[in-house]
N, C-alpha and C. Protein backbone atom coordinates (compact mmCIF):
# COMPACT_ATOMS: atom_id res chain seq x y z
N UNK A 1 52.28 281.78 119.62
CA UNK A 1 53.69 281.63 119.96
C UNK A 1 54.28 280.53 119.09
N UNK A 2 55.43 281.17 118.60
CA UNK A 2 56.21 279.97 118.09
C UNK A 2 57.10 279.21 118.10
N UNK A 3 57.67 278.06 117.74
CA UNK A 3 58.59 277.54 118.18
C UNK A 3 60.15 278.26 118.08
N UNK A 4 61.04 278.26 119.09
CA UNK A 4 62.51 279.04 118.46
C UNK A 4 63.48 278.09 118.15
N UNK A 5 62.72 276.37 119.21
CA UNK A 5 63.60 275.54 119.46
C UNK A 5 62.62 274.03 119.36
N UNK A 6 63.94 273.63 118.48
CA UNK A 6 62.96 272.16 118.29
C UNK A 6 63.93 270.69 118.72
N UNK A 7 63.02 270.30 119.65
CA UNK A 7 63.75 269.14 120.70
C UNK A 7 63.62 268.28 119.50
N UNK A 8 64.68 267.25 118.95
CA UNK A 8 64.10 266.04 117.90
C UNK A 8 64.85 264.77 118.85
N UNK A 9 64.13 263.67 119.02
CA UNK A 9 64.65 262.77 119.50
C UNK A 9 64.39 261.35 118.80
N UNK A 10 65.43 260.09 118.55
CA UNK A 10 64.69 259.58 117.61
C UNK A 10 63.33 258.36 118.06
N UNK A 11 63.74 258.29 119.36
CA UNK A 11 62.25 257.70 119.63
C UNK A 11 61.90 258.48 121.52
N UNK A 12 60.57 258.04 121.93
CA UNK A 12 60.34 258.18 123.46
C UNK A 12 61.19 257.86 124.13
N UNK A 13 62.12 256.80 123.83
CA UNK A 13 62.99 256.29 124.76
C UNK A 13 63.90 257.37 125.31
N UNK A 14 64.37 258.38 124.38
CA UNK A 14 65.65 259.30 124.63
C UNK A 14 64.53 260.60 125.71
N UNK A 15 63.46 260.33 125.74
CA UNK A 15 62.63 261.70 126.74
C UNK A 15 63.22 261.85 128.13
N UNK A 16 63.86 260.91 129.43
CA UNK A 16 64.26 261.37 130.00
C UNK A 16 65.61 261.93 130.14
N UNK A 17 66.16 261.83 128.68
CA UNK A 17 67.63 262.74 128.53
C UNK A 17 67.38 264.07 128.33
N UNK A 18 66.28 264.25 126.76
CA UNK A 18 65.85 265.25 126.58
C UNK A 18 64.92 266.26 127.40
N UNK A 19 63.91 265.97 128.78
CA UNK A 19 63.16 266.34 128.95
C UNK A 19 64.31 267.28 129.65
N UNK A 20 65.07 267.21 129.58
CA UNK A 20 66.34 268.17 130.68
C UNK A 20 66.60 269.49 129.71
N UNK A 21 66.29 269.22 128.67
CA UNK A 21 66.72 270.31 127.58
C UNK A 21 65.48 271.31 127.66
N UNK A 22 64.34 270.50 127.50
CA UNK A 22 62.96 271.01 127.31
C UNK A 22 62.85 271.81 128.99
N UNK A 23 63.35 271.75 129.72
CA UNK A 23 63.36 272.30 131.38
C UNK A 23 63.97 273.23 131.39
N UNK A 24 65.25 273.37 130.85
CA UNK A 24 65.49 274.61 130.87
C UNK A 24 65.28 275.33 129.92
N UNK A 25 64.56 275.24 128.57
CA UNK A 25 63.93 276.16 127.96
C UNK A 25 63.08 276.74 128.31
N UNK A 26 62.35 275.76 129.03
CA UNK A 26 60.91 276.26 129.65
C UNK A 26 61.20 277.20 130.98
N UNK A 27 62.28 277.21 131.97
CA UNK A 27 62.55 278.08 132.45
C UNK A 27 63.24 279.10 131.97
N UNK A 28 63.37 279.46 130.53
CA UNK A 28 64.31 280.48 130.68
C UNK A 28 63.20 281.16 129.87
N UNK A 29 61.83 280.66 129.65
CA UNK A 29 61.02 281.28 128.36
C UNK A 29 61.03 281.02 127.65
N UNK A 30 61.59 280.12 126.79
CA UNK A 30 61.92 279.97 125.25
C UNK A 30 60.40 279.15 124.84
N UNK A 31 60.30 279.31 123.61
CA UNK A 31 59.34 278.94 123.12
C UNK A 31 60.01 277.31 122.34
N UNK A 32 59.32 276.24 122.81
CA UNK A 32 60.00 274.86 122.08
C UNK A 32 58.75 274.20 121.37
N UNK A 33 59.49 273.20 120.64
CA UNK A 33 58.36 272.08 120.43
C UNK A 33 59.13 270.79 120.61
N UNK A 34 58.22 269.89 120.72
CA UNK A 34 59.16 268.28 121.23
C UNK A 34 58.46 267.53 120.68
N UNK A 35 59.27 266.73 119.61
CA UNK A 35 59.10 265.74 118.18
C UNK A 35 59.97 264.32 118.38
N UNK A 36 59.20 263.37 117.91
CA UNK A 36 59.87 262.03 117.48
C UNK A 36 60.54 261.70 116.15
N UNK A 37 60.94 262.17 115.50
CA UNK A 37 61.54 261.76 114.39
C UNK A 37 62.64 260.82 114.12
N UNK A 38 62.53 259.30 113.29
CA UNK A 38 63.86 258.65 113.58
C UNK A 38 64.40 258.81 111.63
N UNK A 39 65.78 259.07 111.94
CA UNK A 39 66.40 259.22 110.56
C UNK A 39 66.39 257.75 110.02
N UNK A 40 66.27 256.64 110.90
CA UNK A 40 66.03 255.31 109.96
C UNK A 40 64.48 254.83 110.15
N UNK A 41 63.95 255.53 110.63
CA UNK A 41 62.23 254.90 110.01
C UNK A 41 61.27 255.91 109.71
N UNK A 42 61.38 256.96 109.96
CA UNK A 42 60.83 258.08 108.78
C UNK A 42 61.53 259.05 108.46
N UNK A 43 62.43 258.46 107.37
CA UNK A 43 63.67 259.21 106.92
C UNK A 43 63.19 260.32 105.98
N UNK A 44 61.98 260.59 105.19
CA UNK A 44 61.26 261.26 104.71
C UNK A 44 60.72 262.54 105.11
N UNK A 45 60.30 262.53 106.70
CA UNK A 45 59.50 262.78 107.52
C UNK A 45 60.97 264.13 108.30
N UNK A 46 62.09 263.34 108.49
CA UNK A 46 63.51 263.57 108.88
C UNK A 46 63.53 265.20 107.70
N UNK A 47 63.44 264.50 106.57
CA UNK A 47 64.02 265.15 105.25
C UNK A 47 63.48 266.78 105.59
N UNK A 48 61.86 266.25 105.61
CA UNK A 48 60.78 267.18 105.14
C UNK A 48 60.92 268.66 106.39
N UNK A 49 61.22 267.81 107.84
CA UNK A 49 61.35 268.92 108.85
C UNK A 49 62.43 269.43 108.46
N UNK A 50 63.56 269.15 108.21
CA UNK A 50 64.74 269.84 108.06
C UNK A 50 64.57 271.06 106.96
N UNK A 51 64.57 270.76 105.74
CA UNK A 51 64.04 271.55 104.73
C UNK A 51 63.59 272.75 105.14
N UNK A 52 62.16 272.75 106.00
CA UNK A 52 61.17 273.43 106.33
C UNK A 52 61.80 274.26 107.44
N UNK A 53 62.49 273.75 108.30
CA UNK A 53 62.70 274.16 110.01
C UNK A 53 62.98 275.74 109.64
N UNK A 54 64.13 276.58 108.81
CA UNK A 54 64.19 277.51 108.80
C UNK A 54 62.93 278.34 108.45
N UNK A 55 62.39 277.95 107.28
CA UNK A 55 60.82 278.76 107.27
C UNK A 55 59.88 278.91 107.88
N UNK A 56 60.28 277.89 109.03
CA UNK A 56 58.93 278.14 110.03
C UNK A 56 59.65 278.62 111.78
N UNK A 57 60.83 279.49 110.91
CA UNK A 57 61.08 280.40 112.34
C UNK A 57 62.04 279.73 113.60
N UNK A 58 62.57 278.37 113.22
CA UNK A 58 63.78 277.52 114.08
C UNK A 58 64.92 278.23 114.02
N UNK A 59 65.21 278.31 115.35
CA UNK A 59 66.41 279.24 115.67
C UNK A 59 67.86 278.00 115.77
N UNK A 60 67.60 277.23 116.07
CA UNK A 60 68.25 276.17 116.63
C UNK A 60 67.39 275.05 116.88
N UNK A 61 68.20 274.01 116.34
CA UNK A 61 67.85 272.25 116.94
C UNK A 61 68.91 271.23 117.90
N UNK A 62 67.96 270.84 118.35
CA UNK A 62 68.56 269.87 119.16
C UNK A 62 68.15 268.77 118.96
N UNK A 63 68.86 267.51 118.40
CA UNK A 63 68.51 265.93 118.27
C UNK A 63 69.64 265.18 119.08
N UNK A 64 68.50 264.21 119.79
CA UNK A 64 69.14 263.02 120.23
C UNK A 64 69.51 262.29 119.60
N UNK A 65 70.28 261.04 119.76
CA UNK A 65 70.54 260.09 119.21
C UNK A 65 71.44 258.93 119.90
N UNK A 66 71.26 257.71 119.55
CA UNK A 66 71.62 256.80 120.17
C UNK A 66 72.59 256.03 119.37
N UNK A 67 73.49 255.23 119.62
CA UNK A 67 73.89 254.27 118.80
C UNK A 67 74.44 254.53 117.91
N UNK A 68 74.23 254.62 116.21
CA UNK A 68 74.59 254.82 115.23
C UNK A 68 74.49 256.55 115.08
N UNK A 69 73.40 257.08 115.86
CA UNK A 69 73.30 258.63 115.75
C UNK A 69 73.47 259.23 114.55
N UNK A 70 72.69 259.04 113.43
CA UNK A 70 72.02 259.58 112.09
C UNK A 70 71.51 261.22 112.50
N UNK A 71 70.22 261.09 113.08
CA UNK A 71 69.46 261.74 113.38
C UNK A 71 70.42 263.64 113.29
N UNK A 72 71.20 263.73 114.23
CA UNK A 72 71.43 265.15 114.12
C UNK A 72 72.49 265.45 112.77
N UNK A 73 73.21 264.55 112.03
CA UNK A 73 73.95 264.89 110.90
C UNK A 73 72.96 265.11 109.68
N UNK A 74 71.78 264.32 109.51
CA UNK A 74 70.78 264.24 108.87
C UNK A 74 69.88 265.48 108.68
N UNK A 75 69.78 265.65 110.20
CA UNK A 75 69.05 267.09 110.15
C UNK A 75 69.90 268.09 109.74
N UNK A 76 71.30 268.35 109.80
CA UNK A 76 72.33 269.29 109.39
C UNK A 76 72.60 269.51 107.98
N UNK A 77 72.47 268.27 107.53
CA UNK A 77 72.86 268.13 106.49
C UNK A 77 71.64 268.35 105.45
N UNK A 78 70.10 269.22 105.90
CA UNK A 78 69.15 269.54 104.99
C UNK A 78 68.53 270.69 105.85
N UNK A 79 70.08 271.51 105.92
CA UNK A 79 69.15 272.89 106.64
C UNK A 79 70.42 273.33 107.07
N UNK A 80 70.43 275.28 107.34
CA UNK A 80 71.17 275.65 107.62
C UNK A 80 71.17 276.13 109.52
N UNK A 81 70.12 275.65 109.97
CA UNK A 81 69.57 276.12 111.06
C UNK A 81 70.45 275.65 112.28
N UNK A 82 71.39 276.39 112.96
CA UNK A 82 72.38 275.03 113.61
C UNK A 82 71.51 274.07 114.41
N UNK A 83 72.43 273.14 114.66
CA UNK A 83 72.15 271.68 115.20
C UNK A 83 72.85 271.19 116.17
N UNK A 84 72.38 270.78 117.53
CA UNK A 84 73.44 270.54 118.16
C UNK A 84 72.65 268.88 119.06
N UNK A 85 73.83 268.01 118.67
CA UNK A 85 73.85 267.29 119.00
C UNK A 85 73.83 266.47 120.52
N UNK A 86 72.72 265.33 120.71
CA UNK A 86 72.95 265.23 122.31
C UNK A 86 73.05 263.59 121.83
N UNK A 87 74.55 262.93 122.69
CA UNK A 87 74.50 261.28 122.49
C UNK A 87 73.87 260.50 123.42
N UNK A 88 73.17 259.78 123.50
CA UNK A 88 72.28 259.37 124.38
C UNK A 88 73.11 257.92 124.37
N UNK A 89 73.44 257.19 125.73
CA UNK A 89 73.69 256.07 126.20
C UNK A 89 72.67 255.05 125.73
N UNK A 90 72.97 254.24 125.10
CA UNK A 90 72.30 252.87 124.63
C UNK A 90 73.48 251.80 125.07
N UNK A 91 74.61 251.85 123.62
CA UNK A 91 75.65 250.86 123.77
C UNK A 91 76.06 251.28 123.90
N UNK A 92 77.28 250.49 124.37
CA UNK A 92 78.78 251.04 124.46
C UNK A 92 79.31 252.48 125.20
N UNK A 93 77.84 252.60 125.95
CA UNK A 93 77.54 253.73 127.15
C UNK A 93 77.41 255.09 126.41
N UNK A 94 77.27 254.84 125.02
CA UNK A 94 77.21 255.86 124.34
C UNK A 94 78.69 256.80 123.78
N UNK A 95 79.22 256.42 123.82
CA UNK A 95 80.72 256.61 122.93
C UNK A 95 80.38 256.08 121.69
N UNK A 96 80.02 255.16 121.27
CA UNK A 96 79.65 254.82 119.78
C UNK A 96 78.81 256.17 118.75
N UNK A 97 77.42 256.60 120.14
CA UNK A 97 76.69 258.06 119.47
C UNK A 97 78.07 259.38 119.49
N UNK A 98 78.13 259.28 120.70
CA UNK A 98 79.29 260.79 120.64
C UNK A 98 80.26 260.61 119.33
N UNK A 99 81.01 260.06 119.07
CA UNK A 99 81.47 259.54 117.49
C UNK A 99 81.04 260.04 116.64
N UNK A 100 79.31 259.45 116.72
CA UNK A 100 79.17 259.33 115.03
C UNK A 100 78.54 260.90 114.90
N UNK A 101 78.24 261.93 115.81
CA UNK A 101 77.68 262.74 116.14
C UNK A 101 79.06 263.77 115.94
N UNK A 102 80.22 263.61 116.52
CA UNK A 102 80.95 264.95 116.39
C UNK A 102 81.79 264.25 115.04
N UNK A 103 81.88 263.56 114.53
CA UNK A 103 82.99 262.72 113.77
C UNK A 103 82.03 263.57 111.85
N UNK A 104 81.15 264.57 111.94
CA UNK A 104 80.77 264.65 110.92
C UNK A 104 81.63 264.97 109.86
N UNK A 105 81.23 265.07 108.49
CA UNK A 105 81.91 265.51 107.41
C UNK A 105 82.22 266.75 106.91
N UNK A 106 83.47 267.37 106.56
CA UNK A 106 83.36 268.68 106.57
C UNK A 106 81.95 269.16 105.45
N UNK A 107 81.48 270.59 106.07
CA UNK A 107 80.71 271.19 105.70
C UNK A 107 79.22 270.94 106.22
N UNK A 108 79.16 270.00 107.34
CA UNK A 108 78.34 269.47 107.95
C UNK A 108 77.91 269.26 109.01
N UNK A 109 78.53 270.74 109.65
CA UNK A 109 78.74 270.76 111.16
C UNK A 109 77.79 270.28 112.61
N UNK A 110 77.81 269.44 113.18
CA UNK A 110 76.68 269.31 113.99
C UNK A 110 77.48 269.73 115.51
N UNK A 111 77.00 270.40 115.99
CA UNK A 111 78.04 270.46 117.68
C UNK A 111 77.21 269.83 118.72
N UNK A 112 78.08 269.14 119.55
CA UNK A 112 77.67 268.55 120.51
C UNK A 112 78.11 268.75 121.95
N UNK A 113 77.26 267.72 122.77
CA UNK A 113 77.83 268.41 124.10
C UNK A 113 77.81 266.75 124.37
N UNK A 114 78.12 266.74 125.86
CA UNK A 114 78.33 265.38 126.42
C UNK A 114 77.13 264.19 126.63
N UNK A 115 77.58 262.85 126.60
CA UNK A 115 76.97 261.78 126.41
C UNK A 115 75.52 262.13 127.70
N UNK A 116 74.28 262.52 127.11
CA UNK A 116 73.05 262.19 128.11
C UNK A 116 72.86 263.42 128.66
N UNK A 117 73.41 264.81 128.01
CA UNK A 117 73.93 265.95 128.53
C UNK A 117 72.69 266.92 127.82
N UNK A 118 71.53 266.39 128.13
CA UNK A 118 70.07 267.21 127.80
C UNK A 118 69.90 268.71 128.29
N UNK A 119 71.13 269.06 129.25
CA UNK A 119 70.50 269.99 129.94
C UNK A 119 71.33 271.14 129.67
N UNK A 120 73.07 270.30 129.31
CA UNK A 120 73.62 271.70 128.55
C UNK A 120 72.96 271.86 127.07
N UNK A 121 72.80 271.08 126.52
CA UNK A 121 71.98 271.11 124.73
C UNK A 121 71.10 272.51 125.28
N UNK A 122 70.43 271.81 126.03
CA UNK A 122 68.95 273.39 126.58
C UNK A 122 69.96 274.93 126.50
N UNK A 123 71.18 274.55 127.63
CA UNK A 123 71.98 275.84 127.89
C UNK A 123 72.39 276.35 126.65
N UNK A 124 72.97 275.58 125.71
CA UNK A 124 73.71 275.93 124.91
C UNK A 124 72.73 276.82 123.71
N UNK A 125 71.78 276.27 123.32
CA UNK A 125 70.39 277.02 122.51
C UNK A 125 70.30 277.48 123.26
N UNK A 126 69.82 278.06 124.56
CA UNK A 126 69.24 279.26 125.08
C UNK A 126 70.92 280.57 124.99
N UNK A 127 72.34 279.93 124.78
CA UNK A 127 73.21 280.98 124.39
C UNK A 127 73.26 281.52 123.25
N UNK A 128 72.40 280.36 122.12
CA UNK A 128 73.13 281.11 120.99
C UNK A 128 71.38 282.20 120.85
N UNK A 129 70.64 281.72 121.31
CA UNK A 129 69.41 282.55 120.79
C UNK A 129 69.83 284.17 121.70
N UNK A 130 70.56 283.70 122.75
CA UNK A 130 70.71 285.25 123.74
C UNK A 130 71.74 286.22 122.78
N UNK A 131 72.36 285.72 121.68
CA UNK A 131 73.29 286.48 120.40
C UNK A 131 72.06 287.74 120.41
N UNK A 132 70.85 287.47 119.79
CA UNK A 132 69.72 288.23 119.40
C UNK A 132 68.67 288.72 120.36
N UNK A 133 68.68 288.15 121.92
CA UNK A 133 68.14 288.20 122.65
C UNK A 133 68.79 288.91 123.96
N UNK A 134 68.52 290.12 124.14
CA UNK A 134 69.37 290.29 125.85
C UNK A 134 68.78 290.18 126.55
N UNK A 135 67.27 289.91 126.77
CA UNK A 135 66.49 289.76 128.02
C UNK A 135 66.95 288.08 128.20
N UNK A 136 67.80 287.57 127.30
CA UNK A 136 67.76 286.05 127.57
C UNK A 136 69.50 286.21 128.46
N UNK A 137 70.18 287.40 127.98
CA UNK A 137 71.44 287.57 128.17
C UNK A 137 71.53 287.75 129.30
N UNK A 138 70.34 288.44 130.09
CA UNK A 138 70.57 288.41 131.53
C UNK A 138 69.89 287.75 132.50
N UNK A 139 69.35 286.73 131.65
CA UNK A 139 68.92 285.86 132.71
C UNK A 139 69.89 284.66 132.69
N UNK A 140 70.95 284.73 131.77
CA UNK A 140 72.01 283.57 131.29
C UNK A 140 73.20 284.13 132.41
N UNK A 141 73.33 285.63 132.52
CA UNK A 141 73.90 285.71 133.46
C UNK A 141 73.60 285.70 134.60
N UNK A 142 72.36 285.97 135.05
CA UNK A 142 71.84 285.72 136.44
C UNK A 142 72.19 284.13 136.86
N UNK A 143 71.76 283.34 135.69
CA UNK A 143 72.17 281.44 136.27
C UNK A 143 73.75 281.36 136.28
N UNK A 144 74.33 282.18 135.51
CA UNK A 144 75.77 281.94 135.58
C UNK A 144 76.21 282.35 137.41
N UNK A 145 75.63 283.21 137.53
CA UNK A 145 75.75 284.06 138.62
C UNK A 145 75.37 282.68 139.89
N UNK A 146 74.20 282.46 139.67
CA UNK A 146 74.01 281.69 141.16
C UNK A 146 74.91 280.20 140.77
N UNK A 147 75.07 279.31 139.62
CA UNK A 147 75.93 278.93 139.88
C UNK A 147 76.96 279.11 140.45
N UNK A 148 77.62 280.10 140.49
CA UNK A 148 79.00 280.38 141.26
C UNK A 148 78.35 280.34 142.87
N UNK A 149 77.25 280.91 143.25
CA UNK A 149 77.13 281.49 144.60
C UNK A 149 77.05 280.10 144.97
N UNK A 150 76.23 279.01 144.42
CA UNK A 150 76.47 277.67 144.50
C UNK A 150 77.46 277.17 145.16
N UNK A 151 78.22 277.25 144.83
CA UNK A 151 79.77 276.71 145.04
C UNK A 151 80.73 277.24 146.03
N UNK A 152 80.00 278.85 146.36
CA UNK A 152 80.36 279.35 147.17
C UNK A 152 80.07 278.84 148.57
N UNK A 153 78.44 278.58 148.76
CA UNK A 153 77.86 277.81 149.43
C UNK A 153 78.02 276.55 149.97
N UNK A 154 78.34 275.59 148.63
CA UNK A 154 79.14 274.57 149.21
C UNK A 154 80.19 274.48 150.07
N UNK A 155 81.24 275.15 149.50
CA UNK A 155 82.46 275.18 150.32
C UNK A 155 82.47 275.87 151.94
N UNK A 156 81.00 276.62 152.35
CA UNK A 156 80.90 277.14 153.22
C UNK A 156 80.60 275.85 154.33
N UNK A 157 79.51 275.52 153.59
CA UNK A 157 79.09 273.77 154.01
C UNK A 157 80.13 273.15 154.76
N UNK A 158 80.83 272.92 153.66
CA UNK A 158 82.35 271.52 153.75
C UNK A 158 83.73 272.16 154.78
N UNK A 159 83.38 273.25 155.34
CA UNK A 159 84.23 274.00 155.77
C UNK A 159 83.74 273.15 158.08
N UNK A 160 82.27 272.84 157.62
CA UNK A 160 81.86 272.63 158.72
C UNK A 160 82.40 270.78 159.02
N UNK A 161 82.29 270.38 157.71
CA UNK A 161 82.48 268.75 157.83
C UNK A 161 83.52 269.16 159.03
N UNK A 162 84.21 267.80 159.93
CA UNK A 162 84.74 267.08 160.72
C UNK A 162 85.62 266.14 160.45
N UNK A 163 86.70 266.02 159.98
CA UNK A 163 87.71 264.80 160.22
C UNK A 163 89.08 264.97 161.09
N UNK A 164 89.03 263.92 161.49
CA UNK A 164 90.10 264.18 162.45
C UNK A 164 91.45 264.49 162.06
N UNK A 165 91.80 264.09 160.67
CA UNK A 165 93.15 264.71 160.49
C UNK A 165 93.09 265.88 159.20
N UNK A 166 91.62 265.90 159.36
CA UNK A 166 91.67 267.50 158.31
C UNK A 166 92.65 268.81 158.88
N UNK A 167 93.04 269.06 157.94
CA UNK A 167 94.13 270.67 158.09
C UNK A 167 93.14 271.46 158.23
């Protein structure tokens, strides 16, 4: 089995953002792998996966990044394989990463989702691989599906709450 999806984060620290990405791959089937790579201390290492990622069958990437957030423009910018960006809270609660992450240069597209948001990154690769995949298409709609019943549920809930000057 091979990888379709490659988690890049630039150190352990970003694993409990990412392990949210890696969860729902792993429930939806997808085949992943989960890597440390930092674009400022093995920028080489950065280079060499990118290059390679399409020849060895990467459907999509996902890199974390913190702070200055190199990491997913880096990888974009040495491969055509999309890339989608996750900003991980360090400083500045992470508005500094979301920045440097959607703020790329034209022709250099990296897309992102929200600050610490590991779990849509997962959703969002498991949509674009369901383009080529419909057994993924209906299990994307089946979660779309109980989300809603979700909510349906809730409000069934909150229907029971009690306040005294509720309408």
């Amino acid at each position: 089995m091979s990888p379709k999806v490659s988690i890049i984060m630039g150190s352990t620290s970003d694993l409990p953002v990412m392990e949210k990405a890696a969860r729902v791959l792993n429930d939806f089937e997808v085949p992943f792998q989960l890597l440390a790579l930092s674009a400022h201390r093995t920028p080489a290492e950065v280079e060499n996966f990118s290059k390679a990622a399409e020849s060895q069958g990467l459907e999509v990437i996902i890199a974390a990044a913190g702070m200055a957030a190199h990491l997913p423009g880096v990888i974009a910018a040495n491969t055509i394989v999309p890339v989608i960006g996750v900003p991980v809270s360090s400083s500045l609660q992470g508005v500094d990463a979301l920045l440097s992450i959607v703020q790329m240069p034209p022709g250099i597209p990296v897309a992102s989702v929200g600050i610490d948001a590991g779990m849509n990154a997962g959703l969002l690769a498991v949509q674009v691989l369901s383009l080529k995949d419909n057994n993924l298409k209906e299990k994307l709609r089946t979660y779309k599906s109980n989300l809603k019943d979700k909510i349906v549920k809730a409000n069934e809930e909150l229907k029971k709450v009690e306040y005294k000057f509720r309408v």
